[in-house]
C-alpha atoms as a PDB file:
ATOM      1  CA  UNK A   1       7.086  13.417   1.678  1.00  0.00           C
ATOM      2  CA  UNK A   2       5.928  16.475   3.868  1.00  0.00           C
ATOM      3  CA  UNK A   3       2.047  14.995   2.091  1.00  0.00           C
ATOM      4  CA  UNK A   4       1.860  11.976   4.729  1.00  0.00           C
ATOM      5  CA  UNK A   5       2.046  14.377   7.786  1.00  0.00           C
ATOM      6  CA  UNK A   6      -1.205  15.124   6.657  1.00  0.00           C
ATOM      7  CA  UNK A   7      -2.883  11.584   6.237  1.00  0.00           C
ATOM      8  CA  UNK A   8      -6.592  11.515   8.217  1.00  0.00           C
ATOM      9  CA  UNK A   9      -7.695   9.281  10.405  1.00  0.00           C
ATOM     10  CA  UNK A  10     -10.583   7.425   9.823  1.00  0.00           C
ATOM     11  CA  UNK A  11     -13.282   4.998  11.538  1.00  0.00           C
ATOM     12  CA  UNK A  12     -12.481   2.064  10.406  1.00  0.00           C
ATOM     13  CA  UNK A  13     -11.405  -0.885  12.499  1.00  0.00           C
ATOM     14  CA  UNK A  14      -6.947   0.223  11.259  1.00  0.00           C
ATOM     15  CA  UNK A  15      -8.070   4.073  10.999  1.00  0.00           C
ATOM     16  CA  UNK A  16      -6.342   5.163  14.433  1.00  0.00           C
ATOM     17  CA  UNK A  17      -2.783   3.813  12.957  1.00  0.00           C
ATOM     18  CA  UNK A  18      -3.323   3.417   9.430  1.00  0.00           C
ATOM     19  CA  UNK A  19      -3.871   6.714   8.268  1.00  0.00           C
ATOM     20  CA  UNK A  20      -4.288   6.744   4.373  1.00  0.00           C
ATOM     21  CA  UNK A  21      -5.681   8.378   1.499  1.00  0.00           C
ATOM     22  CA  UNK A  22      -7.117   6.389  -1.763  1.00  0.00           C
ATOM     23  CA  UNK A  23      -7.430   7.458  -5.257  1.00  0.00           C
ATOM     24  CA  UNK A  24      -8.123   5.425  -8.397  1.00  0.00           C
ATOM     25  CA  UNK A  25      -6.316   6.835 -11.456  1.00  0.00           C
ATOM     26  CA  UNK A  26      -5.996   5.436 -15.388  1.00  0.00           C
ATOM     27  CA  UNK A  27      -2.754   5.571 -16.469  1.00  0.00           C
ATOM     28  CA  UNK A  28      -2.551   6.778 -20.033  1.00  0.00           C
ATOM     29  CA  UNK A  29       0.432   8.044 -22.342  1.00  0.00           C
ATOM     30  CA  UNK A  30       3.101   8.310 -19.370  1.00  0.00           C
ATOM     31  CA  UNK A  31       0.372  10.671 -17.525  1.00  0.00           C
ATOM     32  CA  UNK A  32      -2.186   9.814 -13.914  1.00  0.00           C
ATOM     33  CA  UNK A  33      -5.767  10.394 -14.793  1.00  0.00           C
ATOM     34  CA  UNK A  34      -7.766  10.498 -11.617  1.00  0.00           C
ATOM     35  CA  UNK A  35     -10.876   8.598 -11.928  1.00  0.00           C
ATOM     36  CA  UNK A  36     -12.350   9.928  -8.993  1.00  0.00           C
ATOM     37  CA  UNK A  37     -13.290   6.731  -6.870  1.00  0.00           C
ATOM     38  CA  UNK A  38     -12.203   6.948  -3.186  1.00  0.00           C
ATOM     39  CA  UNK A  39     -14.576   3.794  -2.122  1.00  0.00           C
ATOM     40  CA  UNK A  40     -12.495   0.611  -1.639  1.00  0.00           C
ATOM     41  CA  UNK A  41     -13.832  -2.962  -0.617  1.00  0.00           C
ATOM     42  CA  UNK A  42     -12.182  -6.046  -0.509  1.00  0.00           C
ATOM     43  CA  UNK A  43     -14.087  -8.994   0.006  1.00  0.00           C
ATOM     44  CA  UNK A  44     -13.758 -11.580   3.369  1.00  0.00           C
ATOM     45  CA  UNK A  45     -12.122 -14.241   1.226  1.00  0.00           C
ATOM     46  CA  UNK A  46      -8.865 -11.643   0.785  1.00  0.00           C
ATOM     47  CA  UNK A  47      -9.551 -10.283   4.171  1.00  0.00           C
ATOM     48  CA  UNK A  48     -10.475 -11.872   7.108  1.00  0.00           C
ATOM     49  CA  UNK A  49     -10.057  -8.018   8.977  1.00  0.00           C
ATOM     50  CA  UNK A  50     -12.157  -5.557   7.281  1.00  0.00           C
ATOM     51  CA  UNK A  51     -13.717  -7.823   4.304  1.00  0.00           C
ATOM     52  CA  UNK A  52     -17.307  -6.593   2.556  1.00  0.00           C
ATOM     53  CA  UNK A  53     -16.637  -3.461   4.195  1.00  0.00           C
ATOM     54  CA  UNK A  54     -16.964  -0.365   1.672  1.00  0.00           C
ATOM     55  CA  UNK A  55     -14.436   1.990   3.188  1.00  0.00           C
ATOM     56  CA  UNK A  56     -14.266   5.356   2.160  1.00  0.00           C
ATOM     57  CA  UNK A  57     -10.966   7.382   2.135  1.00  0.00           C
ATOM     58  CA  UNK A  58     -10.289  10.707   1.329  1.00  0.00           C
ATOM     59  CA  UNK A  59      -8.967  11.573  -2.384  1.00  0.00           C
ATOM     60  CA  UNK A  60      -5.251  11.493  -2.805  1.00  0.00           C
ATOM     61  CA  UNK A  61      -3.719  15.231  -3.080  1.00  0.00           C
ATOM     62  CA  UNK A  62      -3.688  16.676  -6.732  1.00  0.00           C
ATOM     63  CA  UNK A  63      -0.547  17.993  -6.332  1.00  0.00           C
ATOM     64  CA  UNK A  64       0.912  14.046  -5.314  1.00  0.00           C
ATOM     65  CA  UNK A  65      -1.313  12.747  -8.011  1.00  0.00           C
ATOM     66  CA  UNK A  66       0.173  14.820 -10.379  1.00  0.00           C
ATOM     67  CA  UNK A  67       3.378  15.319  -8.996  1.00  0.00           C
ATOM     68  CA  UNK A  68       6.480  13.954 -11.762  1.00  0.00           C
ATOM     69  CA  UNK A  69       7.176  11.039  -8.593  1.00  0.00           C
ATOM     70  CA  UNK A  70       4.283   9.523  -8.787  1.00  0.00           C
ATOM     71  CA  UNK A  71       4.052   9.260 -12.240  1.00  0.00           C
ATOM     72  CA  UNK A  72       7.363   7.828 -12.285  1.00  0.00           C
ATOM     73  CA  UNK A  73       6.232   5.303  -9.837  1.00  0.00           C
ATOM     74  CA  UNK A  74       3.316   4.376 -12.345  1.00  0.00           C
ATOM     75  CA  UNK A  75       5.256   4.284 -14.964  1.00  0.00           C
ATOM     76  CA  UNK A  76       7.720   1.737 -13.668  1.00  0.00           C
ATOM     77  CA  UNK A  77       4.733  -0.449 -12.453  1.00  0.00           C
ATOM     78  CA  UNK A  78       2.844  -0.485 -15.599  1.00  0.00           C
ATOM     79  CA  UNK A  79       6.164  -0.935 -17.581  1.00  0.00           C
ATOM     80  CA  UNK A  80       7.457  -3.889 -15.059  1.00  0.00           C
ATOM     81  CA  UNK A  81       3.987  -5.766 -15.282  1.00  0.00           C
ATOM     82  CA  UNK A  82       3.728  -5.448 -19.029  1.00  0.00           C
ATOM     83  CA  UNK A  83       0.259  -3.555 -18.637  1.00  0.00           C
ATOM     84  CA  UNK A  84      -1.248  -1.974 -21.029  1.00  0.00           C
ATOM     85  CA  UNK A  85      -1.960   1.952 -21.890  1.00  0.00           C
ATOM     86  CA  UNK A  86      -4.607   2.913 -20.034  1.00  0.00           C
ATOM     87  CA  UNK A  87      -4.565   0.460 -17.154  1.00  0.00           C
ATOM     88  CA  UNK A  88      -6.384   0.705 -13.639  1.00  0.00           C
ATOM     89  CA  UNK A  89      -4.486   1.451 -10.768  1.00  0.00           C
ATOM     90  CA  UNK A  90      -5.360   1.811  -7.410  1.00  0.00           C
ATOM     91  CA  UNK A  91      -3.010   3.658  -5.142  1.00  0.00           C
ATOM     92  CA  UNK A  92      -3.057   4.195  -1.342  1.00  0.00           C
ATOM     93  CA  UNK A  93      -0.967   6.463   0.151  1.00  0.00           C
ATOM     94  CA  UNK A  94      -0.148   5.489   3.708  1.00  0.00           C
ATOM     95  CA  UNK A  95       1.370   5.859   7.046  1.00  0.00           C
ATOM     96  CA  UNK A  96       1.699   3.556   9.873  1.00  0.00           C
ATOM     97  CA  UNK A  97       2.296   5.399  13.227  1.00  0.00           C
ATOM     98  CA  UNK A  98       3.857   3.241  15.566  1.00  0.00           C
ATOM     99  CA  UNK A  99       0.863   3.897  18.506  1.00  0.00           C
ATOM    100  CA  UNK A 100       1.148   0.339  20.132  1.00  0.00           C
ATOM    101  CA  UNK A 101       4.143  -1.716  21.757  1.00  0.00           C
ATOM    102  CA  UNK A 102       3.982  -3.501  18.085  1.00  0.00           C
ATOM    103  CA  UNK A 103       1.636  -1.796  15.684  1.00  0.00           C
ATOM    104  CA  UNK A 104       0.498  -4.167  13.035  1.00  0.00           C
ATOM    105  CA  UNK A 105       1.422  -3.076   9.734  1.00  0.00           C
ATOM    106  CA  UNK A 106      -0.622  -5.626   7.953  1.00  0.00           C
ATOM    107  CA  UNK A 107      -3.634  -6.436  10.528  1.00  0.00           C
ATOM    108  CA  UNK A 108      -4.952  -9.208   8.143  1.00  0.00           C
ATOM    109  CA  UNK A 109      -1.503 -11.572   8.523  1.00  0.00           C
ATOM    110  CA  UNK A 110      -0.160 -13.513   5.945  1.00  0.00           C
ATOM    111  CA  UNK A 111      -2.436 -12.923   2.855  1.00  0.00           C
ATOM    112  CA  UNK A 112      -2.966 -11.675  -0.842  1.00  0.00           C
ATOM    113  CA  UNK A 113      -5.370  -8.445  -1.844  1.00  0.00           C
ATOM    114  CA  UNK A 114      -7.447  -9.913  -5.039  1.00  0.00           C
ATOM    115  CA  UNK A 115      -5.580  -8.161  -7.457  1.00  0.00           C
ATOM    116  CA  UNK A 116      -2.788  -9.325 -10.555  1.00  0.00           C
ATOM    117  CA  UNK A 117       0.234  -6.461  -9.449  1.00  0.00           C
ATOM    118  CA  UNK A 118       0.953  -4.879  -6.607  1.00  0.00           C
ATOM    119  CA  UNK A 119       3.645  -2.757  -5.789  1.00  0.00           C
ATOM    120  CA  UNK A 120       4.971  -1.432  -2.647  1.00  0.00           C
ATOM    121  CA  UNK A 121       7.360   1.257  -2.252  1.00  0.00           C
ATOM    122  CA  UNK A 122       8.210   2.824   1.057  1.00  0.00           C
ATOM    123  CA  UNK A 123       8.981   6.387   1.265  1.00  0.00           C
ATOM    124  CA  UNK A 124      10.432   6.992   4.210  1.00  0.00           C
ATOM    125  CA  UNK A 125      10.951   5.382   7.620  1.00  0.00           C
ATOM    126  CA  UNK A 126      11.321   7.419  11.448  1.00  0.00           C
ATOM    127  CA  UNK A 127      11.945   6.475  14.827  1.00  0.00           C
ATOM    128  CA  UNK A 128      10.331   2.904  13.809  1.00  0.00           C
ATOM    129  CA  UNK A 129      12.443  -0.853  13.869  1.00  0.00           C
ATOM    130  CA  UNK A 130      10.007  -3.637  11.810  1.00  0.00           C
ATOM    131  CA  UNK A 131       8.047  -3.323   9.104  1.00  0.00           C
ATOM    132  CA  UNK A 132      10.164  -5.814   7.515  1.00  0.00           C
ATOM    133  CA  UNK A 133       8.077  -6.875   4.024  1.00  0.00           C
ATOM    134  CA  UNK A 134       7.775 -10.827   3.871  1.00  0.00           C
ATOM    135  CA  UNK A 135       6.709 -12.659   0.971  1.00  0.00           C
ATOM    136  CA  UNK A 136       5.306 -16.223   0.811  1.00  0.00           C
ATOM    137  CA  UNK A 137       4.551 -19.388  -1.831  1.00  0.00           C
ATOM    138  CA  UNK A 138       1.136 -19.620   0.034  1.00  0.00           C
ATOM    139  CA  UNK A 139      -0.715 -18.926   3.130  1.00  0.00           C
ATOM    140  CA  UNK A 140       1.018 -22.006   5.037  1.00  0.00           C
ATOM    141  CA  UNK A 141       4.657 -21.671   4.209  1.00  0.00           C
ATOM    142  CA  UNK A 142       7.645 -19.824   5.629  1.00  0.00           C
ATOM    143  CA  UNK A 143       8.466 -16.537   3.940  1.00  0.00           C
ATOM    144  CA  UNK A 144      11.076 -17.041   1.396  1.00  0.00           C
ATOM    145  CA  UNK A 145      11.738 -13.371   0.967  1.00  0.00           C
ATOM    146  CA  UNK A 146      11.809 -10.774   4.120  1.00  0.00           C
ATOM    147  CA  UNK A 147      13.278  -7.264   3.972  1.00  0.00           C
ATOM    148  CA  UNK A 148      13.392  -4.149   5.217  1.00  0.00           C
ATOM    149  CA  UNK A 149      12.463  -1.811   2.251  1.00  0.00           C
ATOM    150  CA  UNK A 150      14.583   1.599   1.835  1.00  0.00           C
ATOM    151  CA  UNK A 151      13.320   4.688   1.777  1.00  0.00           C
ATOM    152  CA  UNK A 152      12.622   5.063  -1.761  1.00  0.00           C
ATOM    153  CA  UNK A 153      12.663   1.212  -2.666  1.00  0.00           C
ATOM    154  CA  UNK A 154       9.991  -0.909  -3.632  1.00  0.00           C
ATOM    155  CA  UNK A 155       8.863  -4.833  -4.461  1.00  0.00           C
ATOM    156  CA  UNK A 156       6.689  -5.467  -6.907  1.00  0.00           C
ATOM    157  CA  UNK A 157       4.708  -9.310  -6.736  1.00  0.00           C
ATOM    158  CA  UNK A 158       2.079 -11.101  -8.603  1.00  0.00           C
ATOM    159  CA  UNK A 159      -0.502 -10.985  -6.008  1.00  0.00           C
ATOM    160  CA  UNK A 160      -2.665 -13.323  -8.033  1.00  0.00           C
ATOM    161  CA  UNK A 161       0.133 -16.305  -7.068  1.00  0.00           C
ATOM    162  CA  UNK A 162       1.552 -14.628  -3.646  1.00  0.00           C
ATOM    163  CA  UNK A 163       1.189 -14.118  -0.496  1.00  0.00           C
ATOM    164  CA  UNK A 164       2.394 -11.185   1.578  1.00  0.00           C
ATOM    165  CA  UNK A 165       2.858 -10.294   5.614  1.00  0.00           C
ATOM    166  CA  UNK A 166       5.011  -7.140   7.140  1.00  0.00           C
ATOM    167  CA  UNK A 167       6.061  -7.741  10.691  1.00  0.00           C
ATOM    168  CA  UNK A 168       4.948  -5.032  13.169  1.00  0.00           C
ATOM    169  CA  UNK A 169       6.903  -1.804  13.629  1.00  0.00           C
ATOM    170  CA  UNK A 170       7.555  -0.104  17.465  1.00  0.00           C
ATOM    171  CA  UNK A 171       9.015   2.991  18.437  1.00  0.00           C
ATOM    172  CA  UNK A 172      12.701   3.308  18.865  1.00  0.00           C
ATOM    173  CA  UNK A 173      12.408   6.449  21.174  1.00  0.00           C
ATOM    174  CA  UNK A 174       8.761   6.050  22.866  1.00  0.00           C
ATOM    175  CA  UNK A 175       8.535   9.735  23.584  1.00  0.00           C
ATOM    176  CA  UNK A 176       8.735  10.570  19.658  1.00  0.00           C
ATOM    177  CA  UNK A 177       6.104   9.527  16.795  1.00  0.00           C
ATOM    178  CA  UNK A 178       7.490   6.660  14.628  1.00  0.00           C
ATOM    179  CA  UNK A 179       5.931   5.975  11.303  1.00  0.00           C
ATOM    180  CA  UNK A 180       6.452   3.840   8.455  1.00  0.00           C
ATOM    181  CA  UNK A 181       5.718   6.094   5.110  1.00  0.00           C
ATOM    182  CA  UNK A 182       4.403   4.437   1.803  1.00  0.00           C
ATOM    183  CA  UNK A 183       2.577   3.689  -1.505  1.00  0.00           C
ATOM    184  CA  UNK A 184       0.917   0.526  -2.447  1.00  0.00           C
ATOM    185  CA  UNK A 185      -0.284   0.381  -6.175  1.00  0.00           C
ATOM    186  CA  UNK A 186      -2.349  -2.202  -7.603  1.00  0.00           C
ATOM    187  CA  UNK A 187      -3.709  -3.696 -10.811  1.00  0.00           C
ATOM    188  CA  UNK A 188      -5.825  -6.302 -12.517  1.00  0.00           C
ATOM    189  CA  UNK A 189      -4.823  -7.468 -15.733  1.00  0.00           C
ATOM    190  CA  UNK A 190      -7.345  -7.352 -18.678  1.00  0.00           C
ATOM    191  CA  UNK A 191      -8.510 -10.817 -19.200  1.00  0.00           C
ATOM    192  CA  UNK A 192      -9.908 -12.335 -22.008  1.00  0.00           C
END
């Protein structure tokens, strides 16, 4: 935890509230292999906010990479997706800081990211009410799942058939930083 207290900024169009790192890692015999690729793009037809943009982030920690949690964490995603040894798995660590009267944590809306897995685990919320995870049949429906993840829980979805949303998160004390701590892994699945 004490690892997102020192998330960077960056210039992109979320980087004043969205504070992240970004590592790519293989995931091979119950162990994360850092691949070293911090350059993430998504294209404009998964988002409409910051598609065809190559942003760069700063490497995830070693010691988080490597740390017995995380592995955990990728363990439990391969082994729930049925991925194979050695899979590709993106992983942003993040935290929203409540800095607006609602502080978007998904600034795209309703939408998927162009990937099979993904898996979102929040690791700890302060000060902060939202943030509630919502999960949809398509980009035009109501959400027929919404919740307000635990510290330490996490949905997994086929992104390749979903559709996701959080609801925006505000301060409970407006003097005091709120922030909404988490991990978001993701995967494509080998096709033939």
């Amino acid at each position: 935890m004490p690892s997102f207290s020192a998330l960077p900024h960056t210039q992109h169009a979320d980087g004043k509230y969205r504070l992240r790192r970004y590592s790519v890692v293989a995931f091979r015999n119950n162990q994360v292999e850092d691949i070293g690729q911090h350059d993430f793009m998504q294209s404009d037809e998964f988002n409409h906010f910051q598609g065809n943009v190559v942003r760069h982030f700063e490497p995830i920690d070693s010691a988080v990479l490597q740390s017995a949690g995380l592995a955990e964490l990728c363990a439990l995603f391969v082994e729930a997706n049925a991925l194979p040894d050695g899979t590709t798995i993106e992983i942003h660590q993040m935290r929203v800081v409540a800095i607006y009267d609602e502080t978007q944590v998904a600034p795209e809306g309703v939408h998927q990211d162009g990937f099979d897995h993904i898996a979102m685990t929040s690791i700890s919320r302060h000060n902060i009410v939202g943030g509630e995870i919502m999960l949809y049949d398509d980009n035009h429906s109501m959400p027929f799942f919404r919740r307000i993840l635990a510290d330490g829980e996490t949905v997994l979805l086929a992104d390749n058939k979903l559709w996701h949303n959080a609801t925006p998160i505000t301060a409970v004390a407006p003097e005091e930083e709120g922030h909404l701590d988490l991990f978001v892994l993701t995967a494509r699945r080998e096709h033939a």
